[in-house]
C-alpha atoms as a PDB file:
ATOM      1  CA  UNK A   1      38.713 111.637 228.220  1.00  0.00           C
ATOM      2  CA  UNK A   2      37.978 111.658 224.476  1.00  0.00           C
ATOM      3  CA  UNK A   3      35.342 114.635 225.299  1.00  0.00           C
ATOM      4  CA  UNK A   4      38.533 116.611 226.568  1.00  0.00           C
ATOM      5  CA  UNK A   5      41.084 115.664 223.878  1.00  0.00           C
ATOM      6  CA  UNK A   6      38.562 116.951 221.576  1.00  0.00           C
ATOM      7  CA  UNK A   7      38.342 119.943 223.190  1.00  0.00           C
ATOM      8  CA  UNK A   8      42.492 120.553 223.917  1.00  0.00           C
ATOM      9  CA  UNK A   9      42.564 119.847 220.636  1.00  0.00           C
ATOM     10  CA  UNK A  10      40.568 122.145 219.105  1.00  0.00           C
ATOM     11  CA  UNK A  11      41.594 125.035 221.230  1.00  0.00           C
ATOM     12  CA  UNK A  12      44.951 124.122 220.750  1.00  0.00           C
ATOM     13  CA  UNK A  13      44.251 125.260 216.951  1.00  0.00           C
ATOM     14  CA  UNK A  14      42.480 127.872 217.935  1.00  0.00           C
ATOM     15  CA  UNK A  15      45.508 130.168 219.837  1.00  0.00           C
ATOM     16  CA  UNK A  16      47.753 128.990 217.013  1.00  0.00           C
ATOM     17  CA  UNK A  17      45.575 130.220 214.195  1.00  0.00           C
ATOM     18  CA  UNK A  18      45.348 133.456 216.742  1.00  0.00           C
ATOM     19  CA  UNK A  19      48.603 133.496 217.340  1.00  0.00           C
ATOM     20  CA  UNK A  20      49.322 133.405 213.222  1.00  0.00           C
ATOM     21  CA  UNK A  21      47.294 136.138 212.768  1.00  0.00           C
ATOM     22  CA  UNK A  22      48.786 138.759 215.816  1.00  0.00           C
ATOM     23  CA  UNK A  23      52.445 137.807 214.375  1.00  0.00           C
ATOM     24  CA  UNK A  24      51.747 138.381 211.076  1.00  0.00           C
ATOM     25  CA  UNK A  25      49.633 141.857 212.028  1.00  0.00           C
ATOM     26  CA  UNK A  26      52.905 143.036 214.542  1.00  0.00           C
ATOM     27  CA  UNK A  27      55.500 142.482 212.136  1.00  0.00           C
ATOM     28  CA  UNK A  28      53.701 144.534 209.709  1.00  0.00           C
ATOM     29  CA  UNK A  29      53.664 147.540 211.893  1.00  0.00           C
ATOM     30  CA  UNK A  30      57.523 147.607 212.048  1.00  0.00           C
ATOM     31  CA  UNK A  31      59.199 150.394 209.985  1.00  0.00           C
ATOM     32  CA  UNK A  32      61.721 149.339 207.579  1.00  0.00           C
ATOM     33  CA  UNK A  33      61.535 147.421 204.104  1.00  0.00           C
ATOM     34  CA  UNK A  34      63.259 144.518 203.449  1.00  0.00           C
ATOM     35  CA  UNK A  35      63.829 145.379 199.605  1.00  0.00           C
ATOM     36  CA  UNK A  36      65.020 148.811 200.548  1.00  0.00           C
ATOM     37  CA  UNK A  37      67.612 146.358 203.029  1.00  0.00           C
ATOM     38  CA  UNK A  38      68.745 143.903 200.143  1.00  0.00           C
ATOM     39  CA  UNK A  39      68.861 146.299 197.264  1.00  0.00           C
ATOM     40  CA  UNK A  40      71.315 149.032 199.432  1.00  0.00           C
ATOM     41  CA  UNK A  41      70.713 152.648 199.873  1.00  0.00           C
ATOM     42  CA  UNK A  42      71.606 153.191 196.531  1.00  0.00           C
ATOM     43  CA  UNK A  43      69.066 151.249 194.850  1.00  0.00           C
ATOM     44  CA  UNK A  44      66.492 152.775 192.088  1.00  0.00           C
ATOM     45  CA  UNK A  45      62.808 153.105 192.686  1.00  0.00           C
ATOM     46  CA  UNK A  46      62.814 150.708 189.864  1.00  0.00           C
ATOM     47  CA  UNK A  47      64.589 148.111 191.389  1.00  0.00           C
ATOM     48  CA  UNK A  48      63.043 148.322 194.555  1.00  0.00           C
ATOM     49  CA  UNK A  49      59.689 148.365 193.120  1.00  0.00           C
ATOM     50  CA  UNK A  50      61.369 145.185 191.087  1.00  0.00           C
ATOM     51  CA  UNK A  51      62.572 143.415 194.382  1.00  0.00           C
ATOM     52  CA  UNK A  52      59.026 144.027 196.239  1.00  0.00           C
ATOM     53  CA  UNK A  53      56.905 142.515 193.614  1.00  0.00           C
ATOM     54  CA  UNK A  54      59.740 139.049 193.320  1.00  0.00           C
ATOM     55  CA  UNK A  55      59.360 139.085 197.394  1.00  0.00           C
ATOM     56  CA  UNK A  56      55.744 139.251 197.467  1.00  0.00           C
ATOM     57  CA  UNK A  57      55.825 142.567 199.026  1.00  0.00           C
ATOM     58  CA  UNK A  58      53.814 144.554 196.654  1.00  0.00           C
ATOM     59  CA  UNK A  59      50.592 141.644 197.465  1.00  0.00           C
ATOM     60  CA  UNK A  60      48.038 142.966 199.976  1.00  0.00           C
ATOM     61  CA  UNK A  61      48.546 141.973 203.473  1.00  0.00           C
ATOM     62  CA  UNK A  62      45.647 139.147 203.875  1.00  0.00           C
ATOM     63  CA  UNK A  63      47.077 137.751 200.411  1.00  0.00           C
ATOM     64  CA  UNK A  64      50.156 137.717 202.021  1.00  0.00           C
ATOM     65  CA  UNK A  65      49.061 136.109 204.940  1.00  0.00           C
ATOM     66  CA  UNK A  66      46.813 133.366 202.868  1.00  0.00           C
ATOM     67  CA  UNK A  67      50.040 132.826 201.263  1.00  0.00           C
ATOM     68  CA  UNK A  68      52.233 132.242 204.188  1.00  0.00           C
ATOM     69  CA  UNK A  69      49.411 130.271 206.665  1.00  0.00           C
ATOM     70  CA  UNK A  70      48.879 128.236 203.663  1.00  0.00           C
ATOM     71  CA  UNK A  71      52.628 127.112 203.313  1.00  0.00           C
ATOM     72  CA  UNK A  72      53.086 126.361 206.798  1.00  0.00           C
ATOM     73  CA  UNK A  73      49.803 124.021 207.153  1.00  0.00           C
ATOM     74  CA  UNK A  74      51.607 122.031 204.142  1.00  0.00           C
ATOM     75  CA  UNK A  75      54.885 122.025 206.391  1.00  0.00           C
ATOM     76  CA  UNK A  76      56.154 124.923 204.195  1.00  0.00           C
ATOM     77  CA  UNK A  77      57.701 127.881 206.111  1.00  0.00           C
ATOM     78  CA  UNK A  78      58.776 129.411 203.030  1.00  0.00           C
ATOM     79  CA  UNK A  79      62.024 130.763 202.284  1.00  0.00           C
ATOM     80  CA  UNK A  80      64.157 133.867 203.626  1.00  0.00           C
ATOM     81  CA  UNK A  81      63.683 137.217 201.751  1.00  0.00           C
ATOM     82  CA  UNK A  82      67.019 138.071 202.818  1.00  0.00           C
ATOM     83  CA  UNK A  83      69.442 134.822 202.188  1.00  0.00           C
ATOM     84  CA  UNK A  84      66.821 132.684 199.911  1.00  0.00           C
ATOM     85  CA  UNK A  85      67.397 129.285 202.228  1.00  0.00           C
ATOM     86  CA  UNK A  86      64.622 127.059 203.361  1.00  0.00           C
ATOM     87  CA  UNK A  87      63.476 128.831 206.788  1.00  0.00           C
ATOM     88  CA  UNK A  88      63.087 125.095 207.565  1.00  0.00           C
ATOM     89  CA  UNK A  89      66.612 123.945 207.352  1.00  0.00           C
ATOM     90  CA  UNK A  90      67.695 127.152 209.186  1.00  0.00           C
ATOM     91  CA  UNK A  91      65.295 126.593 212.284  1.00  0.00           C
ATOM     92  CA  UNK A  92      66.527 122.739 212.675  1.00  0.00           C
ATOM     93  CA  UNK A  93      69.989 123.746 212.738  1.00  0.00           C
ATOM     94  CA  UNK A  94      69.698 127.071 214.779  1.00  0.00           C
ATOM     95  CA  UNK A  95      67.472 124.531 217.408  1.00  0.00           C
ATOM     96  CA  UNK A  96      70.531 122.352 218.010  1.00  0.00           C
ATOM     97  CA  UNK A  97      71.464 125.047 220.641  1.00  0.00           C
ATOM     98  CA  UNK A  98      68.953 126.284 221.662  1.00  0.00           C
ATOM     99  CA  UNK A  99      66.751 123.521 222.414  1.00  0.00           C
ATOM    100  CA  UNK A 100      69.478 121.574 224.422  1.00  0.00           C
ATOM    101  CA  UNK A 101      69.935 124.986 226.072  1.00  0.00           C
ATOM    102  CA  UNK A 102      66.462 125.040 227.334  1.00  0.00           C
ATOM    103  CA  UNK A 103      66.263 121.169 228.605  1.00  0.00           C
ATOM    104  CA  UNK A 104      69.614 121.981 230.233  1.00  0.00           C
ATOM    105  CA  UNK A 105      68.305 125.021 231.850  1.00  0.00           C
ATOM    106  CA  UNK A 106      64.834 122.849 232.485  1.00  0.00           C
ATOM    107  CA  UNK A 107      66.946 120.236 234.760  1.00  0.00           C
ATOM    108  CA  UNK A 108      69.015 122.712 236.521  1.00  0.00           C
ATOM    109  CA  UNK A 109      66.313 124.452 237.623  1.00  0.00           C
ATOM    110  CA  UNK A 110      64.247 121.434 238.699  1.00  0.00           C
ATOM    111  CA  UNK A 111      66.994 120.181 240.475  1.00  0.00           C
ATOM    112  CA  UNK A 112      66.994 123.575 242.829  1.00  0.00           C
ATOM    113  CA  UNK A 113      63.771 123.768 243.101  1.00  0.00           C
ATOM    114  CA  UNK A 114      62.069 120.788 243.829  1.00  0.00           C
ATOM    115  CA  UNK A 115      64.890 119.083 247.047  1.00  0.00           C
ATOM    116  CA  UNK A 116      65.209 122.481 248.196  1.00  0.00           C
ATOM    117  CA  UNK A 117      61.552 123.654 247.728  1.00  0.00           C
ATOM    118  CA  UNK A 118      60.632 120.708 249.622  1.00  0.00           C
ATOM    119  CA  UNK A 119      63.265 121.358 252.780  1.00  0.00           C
ATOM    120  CA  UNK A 120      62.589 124.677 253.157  1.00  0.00           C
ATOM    121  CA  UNK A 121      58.877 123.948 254.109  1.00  0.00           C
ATOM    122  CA  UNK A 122      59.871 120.547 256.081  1.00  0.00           C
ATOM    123  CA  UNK A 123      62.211 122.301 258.596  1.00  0.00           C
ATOM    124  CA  UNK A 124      60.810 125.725 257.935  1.00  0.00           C
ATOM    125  CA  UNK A 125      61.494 127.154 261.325  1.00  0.00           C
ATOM    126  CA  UNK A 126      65.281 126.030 261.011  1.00  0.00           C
ATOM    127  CA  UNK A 127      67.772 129.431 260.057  1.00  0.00           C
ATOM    128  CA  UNK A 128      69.113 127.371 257.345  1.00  0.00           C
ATOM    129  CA  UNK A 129      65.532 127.048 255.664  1.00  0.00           C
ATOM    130  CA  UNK A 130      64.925 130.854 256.027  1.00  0.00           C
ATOM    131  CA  UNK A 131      68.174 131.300 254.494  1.00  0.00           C
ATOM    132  CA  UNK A 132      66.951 129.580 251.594  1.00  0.00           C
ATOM    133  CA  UNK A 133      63.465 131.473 251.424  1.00  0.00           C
ATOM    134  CA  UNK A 134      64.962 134.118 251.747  1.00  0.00           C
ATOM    135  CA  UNK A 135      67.752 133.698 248.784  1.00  0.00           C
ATOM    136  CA  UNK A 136      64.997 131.909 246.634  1.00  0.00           C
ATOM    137  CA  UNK A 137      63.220 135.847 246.568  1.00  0.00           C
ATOM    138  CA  UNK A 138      65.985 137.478 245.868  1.00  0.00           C
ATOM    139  CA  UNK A 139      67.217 135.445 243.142  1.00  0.00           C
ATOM    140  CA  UNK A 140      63.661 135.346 241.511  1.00  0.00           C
ATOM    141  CA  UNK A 141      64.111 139.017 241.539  1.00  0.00           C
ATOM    142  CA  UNK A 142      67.100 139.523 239.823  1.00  0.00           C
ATOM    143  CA  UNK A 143      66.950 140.055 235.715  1.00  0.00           C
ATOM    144  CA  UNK A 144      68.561 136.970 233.645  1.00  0.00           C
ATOM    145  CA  UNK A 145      70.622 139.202 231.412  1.00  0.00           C
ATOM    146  CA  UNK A 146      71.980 140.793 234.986  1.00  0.00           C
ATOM    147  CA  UNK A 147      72.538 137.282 236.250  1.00  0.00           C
ATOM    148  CA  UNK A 148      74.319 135.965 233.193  1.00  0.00           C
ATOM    149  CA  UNK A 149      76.914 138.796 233.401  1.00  0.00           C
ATOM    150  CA  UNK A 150      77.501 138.218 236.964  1.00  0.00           C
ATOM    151  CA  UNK A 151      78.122 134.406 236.264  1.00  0.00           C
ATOM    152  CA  UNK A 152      80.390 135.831 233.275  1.00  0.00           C
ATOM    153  CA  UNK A 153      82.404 137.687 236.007  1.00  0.00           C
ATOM    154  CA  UNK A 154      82.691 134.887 238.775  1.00  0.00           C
ATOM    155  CA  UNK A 155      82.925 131.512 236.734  1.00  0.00           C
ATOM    156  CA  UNK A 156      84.960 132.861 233.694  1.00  0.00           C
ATOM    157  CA  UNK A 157      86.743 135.938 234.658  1.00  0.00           C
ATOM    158  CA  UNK A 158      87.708 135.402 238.749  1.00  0.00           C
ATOM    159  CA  UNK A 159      87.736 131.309 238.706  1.00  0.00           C
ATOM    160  CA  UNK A 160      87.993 130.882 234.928  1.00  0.00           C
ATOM    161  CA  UNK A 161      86.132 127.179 234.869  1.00  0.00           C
ATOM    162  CA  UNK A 162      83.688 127.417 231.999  1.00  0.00           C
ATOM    163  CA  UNK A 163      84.046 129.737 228.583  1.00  0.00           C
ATOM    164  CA  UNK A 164      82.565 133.258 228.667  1.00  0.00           C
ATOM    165  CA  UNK A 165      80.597 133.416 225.251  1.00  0.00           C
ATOM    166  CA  UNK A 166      80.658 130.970 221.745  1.00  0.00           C
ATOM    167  CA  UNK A 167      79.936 127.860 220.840  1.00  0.00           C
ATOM    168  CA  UNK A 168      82.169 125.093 219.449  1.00  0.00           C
ATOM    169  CA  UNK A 169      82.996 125.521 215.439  1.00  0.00           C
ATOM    170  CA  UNK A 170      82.396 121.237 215.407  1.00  0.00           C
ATOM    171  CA  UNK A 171      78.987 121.651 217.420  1.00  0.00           C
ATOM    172  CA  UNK A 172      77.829 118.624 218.921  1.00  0.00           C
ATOM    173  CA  UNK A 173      81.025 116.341 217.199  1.00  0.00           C
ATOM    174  CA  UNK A 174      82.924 117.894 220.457  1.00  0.00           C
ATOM    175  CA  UNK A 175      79.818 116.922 223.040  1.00  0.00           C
ATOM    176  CA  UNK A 176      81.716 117.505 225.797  1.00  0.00           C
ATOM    177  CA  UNK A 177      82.881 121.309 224.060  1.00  0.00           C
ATOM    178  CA  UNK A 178      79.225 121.552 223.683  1.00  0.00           C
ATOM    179  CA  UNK A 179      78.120 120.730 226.816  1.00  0.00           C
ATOM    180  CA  UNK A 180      80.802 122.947 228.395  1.00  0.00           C
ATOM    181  CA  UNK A 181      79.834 126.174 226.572  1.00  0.00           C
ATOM    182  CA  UNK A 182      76.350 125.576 227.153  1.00  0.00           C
ATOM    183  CA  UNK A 183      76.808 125.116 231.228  1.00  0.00           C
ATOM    184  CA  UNK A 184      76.945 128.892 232.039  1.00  0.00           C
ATOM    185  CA  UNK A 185      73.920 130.441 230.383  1.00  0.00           C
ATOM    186  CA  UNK A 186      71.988 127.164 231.347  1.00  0.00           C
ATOM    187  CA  UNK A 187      73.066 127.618 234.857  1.00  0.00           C
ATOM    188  CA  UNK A 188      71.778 131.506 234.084  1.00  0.00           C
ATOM    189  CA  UNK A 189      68.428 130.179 232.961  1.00  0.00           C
ATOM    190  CA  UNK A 190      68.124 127.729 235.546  1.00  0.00           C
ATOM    191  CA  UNK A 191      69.366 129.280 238.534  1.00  0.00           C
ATOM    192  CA  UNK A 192      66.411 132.073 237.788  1.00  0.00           C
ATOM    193  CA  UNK A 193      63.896 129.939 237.086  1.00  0.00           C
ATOM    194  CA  UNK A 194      64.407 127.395 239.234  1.00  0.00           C
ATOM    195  CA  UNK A 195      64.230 130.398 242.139  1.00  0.00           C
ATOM    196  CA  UNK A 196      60.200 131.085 240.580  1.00  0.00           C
ATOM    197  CA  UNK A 197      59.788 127.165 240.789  1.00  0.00           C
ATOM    198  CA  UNK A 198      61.314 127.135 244.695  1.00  0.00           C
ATOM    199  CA  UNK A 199      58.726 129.189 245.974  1.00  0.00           C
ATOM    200  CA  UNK A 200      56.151 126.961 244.262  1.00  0.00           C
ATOM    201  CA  UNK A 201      57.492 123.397 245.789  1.00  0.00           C
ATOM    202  CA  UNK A 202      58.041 125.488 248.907  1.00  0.00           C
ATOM    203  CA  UNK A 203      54.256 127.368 249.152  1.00  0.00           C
ATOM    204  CA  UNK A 204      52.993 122.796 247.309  1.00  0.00           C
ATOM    205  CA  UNK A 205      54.742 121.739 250.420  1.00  0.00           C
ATOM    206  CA  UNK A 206      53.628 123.626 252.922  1.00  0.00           C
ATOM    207  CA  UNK A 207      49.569 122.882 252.098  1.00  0.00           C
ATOM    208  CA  UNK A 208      50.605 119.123 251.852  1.00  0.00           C
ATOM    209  CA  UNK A 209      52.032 119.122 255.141  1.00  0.00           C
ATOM    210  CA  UNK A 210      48.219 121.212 256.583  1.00  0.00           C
ATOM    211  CA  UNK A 211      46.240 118.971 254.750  1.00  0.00           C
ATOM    212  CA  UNK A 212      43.791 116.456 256.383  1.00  0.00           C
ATOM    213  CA  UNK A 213      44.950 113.367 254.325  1.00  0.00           C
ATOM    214  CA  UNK A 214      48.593 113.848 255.967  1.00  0.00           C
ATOM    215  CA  UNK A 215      47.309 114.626 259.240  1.00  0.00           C
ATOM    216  CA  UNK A 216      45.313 111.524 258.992  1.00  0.00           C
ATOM    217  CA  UNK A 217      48.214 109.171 258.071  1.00  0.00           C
ATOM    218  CA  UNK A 218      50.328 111.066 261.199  1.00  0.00           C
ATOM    219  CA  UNK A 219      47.554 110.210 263.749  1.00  0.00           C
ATOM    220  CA  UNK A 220      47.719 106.532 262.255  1.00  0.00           C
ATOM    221  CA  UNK A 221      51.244 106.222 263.660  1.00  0.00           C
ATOM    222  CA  UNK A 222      53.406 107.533 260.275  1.00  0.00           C
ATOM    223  CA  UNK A 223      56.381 110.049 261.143  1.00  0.00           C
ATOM    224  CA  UNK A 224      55.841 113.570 259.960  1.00  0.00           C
ATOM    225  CA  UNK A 225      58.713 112.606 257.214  1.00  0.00           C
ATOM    226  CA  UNK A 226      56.440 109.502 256.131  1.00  0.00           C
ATOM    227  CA  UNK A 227      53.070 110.972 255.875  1.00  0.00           C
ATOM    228  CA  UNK A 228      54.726 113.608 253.743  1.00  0.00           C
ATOM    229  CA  UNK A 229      56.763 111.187 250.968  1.00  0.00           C
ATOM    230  CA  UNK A 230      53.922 108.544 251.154  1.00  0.00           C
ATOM    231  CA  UNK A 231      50.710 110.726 251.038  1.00  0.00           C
ATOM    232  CA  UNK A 232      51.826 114.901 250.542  1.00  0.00           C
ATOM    233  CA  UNK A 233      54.520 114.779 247.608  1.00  0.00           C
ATOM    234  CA  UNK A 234      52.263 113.078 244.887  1.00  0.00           C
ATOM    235  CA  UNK A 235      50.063 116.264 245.014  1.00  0.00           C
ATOM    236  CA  UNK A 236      53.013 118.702 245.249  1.00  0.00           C
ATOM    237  CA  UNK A 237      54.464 116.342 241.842  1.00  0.00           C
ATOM    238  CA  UNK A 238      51.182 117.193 240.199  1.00  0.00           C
ATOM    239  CA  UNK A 239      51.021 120.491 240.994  1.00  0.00           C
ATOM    240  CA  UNK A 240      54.131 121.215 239.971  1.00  0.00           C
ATOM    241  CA  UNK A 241      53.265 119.311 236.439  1.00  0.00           C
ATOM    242  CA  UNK A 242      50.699 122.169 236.221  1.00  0.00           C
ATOM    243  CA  UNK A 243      53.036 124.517 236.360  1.00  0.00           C
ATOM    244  CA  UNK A 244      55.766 123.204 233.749  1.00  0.00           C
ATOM    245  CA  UNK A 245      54.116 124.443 230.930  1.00  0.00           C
ATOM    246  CA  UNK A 246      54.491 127.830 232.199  1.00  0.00           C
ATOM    247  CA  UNK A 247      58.218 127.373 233.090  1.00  0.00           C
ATOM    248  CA  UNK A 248      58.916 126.134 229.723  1.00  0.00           C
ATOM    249  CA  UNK A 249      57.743 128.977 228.203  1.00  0.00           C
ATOM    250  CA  UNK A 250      59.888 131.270 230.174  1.00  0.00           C
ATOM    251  CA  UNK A 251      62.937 128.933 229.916  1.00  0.00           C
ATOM    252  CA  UNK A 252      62.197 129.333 225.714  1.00  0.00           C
ATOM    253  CA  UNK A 253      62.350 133.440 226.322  1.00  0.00           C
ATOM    254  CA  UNK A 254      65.174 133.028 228.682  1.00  0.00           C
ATOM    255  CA  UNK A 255      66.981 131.315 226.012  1.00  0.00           C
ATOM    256  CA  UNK A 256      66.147 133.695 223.503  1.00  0.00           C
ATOM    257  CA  UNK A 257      67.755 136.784 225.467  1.00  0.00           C
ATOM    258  CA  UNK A 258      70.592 135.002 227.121  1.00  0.00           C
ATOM    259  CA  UNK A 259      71.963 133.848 223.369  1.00  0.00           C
ATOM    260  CA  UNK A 260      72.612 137.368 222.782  1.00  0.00           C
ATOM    261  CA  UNK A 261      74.676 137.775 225.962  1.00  0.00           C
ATOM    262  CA  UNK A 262      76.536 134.642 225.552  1.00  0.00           C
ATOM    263  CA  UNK A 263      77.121 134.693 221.745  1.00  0.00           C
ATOM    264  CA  UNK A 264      75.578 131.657 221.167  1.00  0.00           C
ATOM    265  CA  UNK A 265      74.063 130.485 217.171  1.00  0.00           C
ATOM    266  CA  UNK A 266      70.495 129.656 218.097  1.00  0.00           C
ATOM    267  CA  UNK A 267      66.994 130.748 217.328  1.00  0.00           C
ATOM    268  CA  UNK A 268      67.336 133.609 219.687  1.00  0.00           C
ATOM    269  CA  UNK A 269      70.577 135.452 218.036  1.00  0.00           C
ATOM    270  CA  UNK A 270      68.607 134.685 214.453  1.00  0.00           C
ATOM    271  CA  UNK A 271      65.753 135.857 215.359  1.00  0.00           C
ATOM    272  CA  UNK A 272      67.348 139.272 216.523  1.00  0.00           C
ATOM    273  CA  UNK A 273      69.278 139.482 213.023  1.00  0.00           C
ATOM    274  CA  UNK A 274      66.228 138.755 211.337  1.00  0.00           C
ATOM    275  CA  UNK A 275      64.338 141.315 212.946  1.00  0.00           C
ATOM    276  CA  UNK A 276      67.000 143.820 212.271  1.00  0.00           C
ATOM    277  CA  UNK A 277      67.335 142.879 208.543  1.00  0.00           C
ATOM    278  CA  UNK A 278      63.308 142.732 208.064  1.00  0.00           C
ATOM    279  CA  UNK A 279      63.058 139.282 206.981  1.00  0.00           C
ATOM    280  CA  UNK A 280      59.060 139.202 208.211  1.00  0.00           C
ATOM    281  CA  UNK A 281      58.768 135.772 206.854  1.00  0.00           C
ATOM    282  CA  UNK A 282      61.925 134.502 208.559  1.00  0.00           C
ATOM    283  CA  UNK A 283      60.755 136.312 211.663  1.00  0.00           C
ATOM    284  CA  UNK A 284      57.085 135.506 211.739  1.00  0.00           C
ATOM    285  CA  UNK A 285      57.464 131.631 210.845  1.00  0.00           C
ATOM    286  CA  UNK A 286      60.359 131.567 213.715  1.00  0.00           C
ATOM    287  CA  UNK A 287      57.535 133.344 216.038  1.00  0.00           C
ATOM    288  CA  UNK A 288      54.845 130.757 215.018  1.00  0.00           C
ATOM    289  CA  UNK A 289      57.312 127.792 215.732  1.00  0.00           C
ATOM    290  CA  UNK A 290      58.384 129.352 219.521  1.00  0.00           C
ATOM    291  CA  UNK A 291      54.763 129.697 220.030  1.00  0.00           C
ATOM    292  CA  UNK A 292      53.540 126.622 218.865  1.00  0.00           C
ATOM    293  CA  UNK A 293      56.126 124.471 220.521  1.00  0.00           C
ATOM    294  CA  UNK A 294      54.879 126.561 223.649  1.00  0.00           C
ATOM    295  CA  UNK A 295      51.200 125.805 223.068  1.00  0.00           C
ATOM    296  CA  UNK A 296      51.906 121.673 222.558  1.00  0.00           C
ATOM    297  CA  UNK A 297      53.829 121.339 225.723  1.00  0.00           C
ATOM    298  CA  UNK A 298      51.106 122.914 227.798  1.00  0.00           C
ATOM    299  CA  UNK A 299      48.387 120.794 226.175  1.00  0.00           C
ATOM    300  CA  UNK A 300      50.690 117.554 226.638  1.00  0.00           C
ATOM    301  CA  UNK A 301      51.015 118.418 230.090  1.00  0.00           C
ATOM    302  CA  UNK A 302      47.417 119.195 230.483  1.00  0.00           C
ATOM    303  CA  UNK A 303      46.727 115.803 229.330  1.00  0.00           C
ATOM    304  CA  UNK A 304      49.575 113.918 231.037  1.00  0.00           C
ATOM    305  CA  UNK A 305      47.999 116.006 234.592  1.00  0.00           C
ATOM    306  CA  UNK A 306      44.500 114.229 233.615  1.00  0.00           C
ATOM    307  CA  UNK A 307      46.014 110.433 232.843  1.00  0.00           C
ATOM    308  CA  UNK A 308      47.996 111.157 236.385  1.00  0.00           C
ATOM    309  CA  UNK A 309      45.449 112.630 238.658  1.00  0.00           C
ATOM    310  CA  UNK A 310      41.919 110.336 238.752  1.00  0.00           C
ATOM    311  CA  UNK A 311      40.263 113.288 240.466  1.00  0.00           C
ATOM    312  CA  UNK A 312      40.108 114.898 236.951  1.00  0.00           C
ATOM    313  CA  UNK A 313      38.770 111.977 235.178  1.00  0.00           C
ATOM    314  CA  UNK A 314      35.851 111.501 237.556  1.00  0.00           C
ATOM    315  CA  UNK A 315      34.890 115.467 237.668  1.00  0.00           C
ATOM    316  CA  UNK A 316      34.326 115.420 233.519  1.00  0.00           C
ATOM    317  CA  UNK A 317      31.976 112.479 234.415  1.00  0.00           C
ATOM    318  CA  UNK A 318      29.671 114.012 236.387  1.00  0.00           C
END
């Protein structure tokens, strides 16, 4: 186990120095200058020339990168070109909403996929199962920003239950505010995903149900129902721990575009401003975060797969 930690570990620090270095190289290929965006059209050569070399701008690019990377491994993501604030400060308080967002999203769409996933492959020869196969493909189809706007039409518009767009001025003093303006776009998020994830449980299931170990328990005098809680679900669980890491990531991105349709203030709408104002270091140390955040989740759950499944432990011993 140590053997492997090691290893997560280092590769873990591996695709986030990579990942560093292709953020820092993309946002450099943007056009735009962010001195030519704070000092106005009407600026003077001289005082752009002035605002590049205060920024850092007028440094070579690996100096500029040395200069960033080196910040950030002292827990220093600098400050914004643009506004001057502690990138810091800004991320913790943009992440408010958007990281309640995505663990609201993440338990809507586990709680689609994995009772229904499961049903549809029990009873799959009953209509109502194929009804639910069938739905669970065409809603894994359809595009998020598509699917927000239709829940925009039929919860707020026809039926008028939850709030279109915003976010409550108080934040989280008003939870249940909060809570409420968050419901639709999490619902967006997690009606989506959780679609991807049905197909999953549904495909898990289906093997668990064909495989000897379940058969066995069956001929032993357990019910069909039995043999699949008792013996078939623990491997669908695990398998579907394998696959949170990727779901994560996509609920992070579906949070990032579905902030823009529903007006909400987290990283996502930032990190579009930002990008359209050409604050790089606002932009790349945003990017690093997102990615980061993505990379320790997947190694967490790679680790929390080998403490749950023994078969793991005993093929790294031999």
């Amino acid at each position: 186990m140590s053997r492997f930690l090691a290893i997560r570990a280092l590769t873990l620090t591996a695709g986030l120095l990579l990942a560093s270095l292709l953020i820092f190289a993309a946002l450099r290929l943007l056009p735009g200058d962010v001195a030519q965006v704070i000092g106005g059209t009407t600026a003077s050569p001289a005082r752009i020339a002035a605002l590049r070399e205060r920024l850092g701008l007028d440094l070579p690019p690996p100096a500029q990168y040395v200069d960033w990377i080196g910040g950030v491994l002292t827990g220093d993501l600098g400050n914004s070109l643009v506004s001057g604030t502690p990138i810091a400060a800004e991320l913790a308080q943009k992440a408010q909403v958007t990281v309640p967002l995505t663990l609201y999203a993440l338990v809507i769409s586990l709680l689609v996929a994995l009772p229904f996933g499961v049903l549809a492959a029990y009873r799959r020869h009953a209509l109502a199962s194929r009804a639910l196969s069938v739905l669970g493909v065409v809603a894994a189809a359809v595009p998020i920003v598509w699917a927000g706007l239709l829940g925009i039409i039929v919860f707020s518009s026809w039926l008028g239950w939850l709030p279109p767009q915003g976010f409550p001025r108080a934040g989280w003093q008003d939870p249940l505010a909060a809570l409420r303006s968050l419901t639709l776009p999490a619902l967006t998020i997690g009606l989506v995903v959780g679609a991807i994830l049905f197909r999953f449980v549904r495909s898990a299931t289906l093997s668990a149900l064909g495989a000897d170990h379940v058969r066995t328990a069956m001929s032993q005098g357990r019910t069909r129902l039995g043999a699949l809680v008792r013996h078939g679900l623990p491997g669908v669980g695990l398998s579907v721990i394998s696959l949170l890491g990727l779901q994560i990531a996509e609920l992070l991105v579906g949070a990032v575009v579905i902030e823009q349709l529903f007006n909400l203030p987290g990283l996502g709408r930032m990190l579009v401003s930002d990008v359209g104002n050409r604050d790089l270091v606002k932009v790349q140390s945003t990017l690093l975060v997102l990615t980061g955040v993505i990379l320790v989740l997947g190694a967490l759950i790679d680790v929390l797969h080998r403490v749950i499944d023994p078969r793991l432990r005993v093929e790294e011993r031999e």
